[in-house]
N, C-alpha and C. Protein backbone atom coordinates (compact mmCIF):
# COMPACT_ATOMS: atom_id res chain seq x y z
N UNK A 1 -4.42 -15.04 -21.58
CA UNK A 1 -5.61 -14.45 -21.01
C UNK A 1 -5.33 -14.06 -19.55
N UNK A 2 -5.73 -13.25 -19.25
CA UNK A 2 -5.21 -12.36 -18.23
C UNK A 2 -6.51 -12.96 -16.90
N UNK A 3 -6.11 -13.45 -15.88
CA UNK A 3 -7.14 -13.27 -14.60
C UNK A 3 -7.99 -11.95 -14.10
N UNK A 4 -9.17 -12.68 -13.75
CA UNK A 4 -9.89 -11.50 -13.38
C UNK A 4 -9.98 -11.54 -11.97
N UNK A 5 -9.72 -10.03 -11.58
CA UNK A 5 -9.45 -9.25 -10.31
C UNK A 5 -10.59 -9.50 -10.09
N UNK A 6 -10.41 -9.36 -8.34
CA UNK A 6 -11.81 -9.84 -7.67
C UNK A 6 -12.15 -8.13 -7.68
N UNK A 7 -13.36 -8.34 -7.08
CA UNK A 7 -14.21 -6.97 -6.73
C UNK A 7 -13.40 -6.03 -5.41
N UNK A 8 -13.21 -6.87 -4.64
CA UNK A 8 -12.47 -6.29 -3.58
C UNK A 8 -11.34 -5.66 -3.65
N UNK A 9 -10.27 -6.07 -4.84
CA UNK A 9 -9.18 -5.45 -5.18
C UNK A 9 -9.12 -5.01 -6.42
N UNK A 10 -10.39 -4.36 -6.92
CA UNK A 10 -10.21 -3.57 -7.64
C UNK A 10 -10.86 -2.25 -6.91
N UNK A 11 -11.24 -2.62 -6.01
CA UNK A 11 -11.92 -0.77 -4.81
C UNK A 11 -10.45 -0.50 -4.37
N UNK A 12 -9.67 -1.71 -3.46
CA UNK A 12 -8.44 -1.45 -3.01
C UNK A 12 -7.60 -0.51 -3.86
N UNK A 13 -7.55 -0.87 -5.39
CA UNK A 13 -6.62 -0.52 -6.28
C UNK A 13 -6.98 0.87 -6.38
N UNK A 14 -8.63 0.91 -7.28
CA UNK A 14 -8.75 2.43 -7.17
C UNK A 14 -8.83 3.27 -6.20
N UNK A 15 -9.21 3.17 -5.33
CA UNK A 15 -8.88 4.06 -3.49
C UNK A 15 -7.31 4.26 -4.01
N UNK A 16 -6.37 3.22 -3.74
CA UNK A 16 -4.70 3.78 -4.04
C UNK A 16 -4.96 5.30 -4.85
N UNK A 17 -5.43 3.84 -6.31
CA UNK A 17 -5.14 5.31 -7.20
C UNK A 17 -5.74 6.73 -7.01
N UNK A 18 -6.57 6.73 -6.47
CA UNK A 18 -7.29 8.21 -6.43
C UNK A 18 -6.57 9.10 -4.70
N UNK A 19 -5.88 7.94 -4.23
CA UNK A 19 -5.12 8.94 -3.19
C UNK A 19 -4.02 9.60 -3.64
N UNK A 20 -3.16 8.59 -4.69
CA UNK A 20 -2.24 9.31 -5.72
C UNK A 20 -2.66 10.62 -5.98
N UNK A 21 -3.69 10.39 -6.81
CA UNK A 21 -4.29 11.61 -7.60
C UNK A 21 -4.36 12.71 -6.85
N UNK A 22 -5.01 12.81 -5.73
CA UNK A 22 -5.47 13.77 -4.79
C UNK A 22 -4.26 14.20 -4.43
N UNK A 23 -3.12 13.55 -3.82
CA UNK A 23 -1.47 14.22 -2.94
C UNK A 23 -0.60 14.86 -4.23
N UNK A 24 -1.26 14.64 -5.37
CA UNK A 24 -0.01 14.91 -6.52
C UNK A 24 -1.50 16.63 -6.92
N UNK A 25 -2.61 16.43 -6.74
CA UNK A 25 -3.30 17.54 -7.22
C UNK A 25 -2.51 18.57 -6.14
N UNK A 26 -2.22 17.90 -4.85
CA UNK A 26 -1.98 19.17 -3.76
C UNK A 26 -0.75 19.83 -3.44
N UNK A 27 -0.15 19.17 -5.10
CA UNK A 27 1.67 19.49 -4.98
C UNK A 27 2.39 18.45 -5.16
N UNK A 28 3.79 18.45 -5.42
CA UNK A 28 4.63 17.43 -5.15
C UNK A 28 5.35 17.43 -3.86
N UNK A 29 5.21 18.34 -2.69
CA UNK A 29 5.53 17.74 -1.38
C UNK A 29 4.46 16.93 -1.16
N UNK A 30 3.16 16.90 -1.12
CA UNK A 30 2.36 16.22 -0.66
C UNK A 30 2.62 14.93 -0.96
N UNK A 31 2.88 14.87 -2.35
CA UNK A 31 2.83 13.32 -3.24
C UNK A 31 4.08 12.83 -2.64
N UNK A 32 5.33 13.04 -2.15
CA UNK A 32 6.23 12.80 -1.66
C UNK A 32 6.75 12.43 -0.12
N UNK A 33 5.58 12.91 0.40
CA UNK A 33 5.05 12.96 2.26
C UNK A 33 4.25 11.54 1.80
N UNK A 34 3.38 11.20 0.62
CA UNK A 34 2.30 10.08 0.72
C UNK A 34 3.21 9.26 0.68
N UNK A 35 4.31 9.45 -0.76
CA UNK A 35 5.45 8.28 -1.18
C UNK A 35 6.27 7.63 -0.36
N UNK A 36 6.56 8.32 0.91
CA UNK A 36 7.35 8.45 1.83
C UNK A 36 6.67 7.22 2.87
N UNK A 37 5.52 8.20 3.29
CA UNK A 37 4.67 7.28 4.34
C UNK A 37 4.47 6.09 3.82
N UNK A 38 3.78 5.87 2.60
CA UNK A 38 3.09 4.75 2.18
C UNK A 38 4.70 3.19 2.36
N UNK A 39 6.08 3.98 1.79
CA UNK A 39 7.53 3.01 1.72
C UNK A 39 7.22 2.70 3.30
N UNK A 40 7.36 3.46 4.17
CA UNK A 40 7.60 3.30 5.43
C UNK A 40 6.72 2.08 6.10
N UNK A 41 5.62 2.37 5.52
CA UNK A 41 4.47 1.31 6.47
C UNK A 41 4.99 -0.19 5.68
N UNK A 42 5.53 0.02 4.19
CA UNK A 42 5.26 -1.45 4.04
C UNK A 42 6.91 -2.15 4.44
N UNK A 43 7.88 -1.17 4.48
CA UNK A 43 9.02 -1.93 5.54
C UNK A 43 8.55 -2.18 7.14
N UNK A 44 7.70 -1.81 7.53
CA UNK A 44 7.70 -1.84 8.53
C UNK A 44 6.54 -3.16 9.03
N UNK A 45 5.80 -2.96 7.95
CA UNK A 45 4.86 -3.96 7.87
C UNK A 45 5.44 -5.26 7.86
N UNK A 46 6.69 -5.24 6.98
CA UNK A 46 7.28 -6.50 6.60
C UNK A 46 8.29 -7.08 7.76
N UNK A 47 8.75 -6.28 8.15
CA UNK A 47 9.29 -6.61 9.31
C UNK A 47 8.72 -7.10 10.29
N UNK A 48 7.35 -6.34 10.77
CA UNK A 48 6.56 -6.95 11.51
C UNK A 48 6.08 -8.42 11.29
N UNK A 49 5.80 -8.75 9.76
CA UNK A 49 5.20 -9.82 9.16
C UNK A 49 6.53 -11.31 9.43
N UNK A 50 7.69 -10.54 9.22
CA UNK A 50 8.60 -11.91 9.81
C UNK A 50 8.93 -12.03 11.01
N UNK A 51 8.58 -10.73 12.20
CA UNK A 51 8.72 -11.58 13.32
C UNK A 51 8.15 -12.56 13.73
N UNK A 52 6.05 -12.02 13.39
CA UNK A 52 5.37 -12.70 13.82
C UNK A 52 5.56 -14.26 12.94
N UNK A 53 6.03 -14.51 12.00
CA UNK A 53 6.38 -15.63 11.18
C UNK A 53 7.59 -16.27 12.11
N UNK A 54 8.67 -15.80 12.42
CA UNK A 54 9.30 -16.54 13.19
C UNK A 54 8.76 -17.08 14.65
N UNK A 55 7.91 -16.49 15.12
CA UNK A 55 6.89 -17.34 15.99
C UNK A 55 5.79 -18.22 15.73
N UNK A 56 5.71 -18.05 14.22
CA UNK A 56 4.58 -19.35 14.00
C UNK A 56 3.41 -18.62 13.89
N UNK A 57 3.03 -17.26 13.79
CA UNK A 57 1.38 -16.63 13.95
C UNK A 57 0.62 -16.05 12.69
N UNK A 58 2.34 -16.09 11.84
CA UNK A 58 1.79 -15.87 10.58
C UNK A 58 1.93 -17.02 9.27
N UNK A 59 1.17 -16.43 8.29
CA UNK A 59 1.85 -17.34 7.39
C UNK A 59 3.20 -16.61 6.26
């Protein structure tokens, strides 16, 4: 039996999905500028996420 998603991350999820939808309606450079941006923020995110972890601010 599968868990049920809270309310909050299922808006999160569909917002994603319907930004998909929208950059791929406006072409595949678009969808590829989103694919692009979206990789970028979460290396960068993550990086950010272990500095502040090697100081103790995150978990």
């Amino acid at each position: 039996m599968t868990r049920e998603r809270s309310l909050r991350s299922q808006l999160y999820r569909d917002a994603r999905i319907m930004g998909n939808v929208e950059a791929a309606a406006k072409g595949p450079g678009a969808y590829a500028k989103r694919y692009a941006r979206r990789k970028t923020y979460a290396k960068t995110n993550a990086a950010t996420r272990m500095l502040l972890r090697s100081f103790g601010l995150s978990r």
